[in-house]
Protein backbone atom coordinates (compact mmCIF):
# COMPACT_ATOMS: atom_id res chain seq x y z
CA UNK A 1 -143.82 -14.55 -53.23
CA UNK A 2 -144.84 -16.69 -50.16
CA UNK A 3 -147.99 -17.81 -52.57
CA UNK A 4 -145.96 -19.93 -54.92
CA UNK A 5 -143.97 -21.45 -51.76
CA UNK A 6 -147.23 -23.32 -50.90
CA UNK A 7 -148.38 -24.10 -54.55
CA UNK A 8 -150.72 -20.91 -55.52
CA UNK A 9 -151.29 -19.49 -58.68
CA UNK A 10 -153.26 -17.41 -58.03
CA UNK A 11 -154.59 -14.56 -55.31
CA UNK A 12 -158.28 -12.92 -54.58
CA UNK A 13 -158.54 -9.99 -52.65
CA UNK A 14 -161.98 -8.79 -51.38
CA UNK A 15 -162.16 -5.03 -51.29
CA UNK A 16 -165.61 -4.34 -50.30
CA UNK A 17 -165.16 -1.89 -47.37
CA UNK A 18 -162.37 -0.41 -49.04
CA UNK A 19 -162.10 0.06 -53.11
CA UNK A 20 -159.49 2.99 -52.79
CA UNK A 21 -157.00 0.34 -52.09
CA UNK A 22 -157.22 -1.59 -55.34
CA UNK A 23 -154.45 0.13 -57.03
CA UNK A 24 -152.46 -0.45 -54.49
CA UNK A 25 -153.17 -4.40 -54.07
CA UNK A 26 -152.41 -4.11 -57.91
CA UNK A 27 -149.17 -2.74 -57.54
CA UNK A 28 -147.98 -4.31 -54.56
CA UNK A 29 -148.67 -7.59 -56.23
CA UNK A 30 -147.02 -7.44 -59.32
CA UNK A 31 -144.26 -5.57 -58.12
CA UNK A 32 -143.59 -8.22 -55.13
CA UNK A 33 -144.39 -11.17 -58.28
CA UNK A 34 -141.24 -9.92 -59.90
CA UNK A 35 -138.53 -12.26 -60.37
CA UNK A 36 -135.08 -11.43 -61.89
CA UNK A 37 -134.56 -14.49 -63.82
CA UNK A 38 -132.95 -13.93 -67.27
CA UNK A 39 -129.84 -15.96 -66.98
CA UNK A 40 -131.16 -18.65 -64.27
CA UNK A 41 -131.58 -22.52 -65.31
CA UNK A 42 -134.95 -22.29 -63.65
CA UNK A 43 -137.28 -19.90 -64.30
CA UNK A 44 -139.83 -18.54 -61.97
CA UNK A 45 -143.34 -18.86 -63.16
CA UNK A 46 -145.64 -15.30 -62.62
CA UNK A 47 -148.56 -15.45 -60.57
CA UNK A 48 -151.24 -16.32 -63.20
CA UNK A 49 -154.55 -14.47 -61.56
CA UNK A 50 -155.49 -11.49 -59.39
CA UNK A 51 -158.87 -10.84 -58.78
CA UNK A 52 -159.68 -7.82 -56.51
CA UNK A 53 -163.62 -7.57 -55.97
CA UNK A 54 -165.39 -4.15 -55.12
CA UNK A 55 -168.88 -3.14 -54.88
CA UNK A 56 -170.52 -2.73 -58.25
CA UNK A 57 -170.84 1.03 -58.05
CA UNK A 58 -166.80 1.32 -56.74
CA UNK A 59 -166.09 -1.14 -59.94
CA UNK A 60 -165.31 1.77 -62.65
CA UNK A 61 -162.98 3.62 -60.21
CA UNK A 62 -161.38 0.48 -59.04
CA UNK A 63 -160.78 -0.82 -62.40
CA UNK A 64 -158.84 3.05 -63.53
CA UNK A 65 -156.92 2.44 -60.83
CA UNK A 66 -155.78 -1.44 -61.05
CA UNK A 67 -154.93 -0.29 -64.65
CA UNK A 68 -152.79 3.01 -63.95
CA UNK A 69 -151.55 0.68 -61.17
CA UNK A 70 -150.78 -1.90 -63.33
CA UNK A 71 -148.82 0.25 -66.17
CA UNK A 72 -146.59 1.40 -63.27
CA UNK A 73 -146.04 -1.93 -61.76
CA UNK A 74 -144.81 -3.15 -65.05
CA UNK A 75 -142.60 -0.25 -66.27
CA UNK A 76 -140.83 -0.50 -63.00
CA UNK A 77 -140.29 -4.03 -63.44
CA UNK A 78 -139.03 -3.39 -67.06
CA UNK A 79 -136.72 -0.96 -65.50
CA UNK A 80 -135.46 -3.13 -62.90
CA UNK A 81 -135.12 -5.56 -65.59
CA UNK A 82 -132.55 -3.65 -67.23
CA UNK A 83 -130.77 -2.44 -63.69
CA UNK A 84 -130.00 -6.12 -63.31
CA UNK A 85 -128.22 -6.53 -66.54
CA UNK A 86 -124.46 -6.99 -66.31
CA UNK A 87 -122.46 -4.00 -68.04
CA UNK A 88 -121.01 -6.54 -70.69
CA UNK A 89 -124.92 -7.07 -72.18
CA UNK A 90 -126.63 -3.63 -71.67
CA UNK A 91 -123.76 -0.93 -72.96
CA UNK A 92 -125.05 2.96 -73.85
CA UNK A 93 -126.20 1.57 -77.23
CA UNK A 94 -128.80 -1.35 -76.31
CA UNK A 95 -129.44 0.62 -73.40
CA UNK A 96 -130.68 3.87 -75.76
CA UNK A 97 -132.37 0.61 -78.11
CA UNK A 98 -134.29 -0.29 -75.30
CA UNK A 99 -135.64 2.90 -74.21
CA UNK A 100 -136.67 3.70 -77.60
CA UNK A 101 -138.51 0.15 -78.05
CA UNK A 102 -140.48 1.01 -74.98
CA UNK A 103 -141.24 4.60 -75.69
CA UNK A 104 -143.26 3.53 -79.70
CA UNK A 105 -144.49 0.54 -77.37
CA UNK A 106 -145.56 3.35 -74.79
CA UNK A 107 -146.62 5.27 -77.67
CA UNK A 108 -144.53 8.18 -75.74
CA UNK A 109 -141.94 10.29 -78.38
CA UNK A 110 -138.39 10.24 -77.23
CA UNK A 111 -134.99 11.57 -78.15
CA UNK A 112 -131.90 9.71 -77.99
């Protein structure tokens, strides 16, 4: 993320004129923050803080929608978590683990 290339932590995005986008800043953030990094020396540190201001009455739908945004930003980077995993460390076995740990984690029943 071109943020961390110039030594930011953090972002603020000012959606006054238009709250309908703050699931998508959401999303766009956190999936562009994402960093495959599991076997590198270095590790990549995520952006600490996103603030995305609305009007006060826009605030309750703008905050369903950073969360549902959220939730989907992060399973997809849990899934392309485990689509970067070399065959010899994610086989059919850890692979139907993994799913199950997220579904009770997800609260979601699931059949393996």
């Amino acid at each position: 993320m071109a943020l961390k290339k110039i030594g930011r932590t953090g972002l603020q995005v000012l959606l006054e004129d238009w709250p309908q986008f703050a699931g998508a800043v959401v999303e766009g953030v956190v999936l562009a923050d994402y960093r495959f990094d599991r076997f590198a020396s270095k590790r990549n540190e995520p952006l600490k803080t996103l603030e995305v201001q609305v009007l006060a009455e826009d605030l309750a739908a703008a905050k369903r929608a950073g969360q549902r945004a959220l939730v989907l930003a992060e399973t997809t980077n849990a899934i392309r978590d485990i689509g970067n995993l070399p065959g010899n460390i994610l086989y059919p076995e850890t692979l139907a683990a993994r799913a199950a740990k997220l579904a009770r984690e997800a609260r979601v029943k699931v059949t393996i």
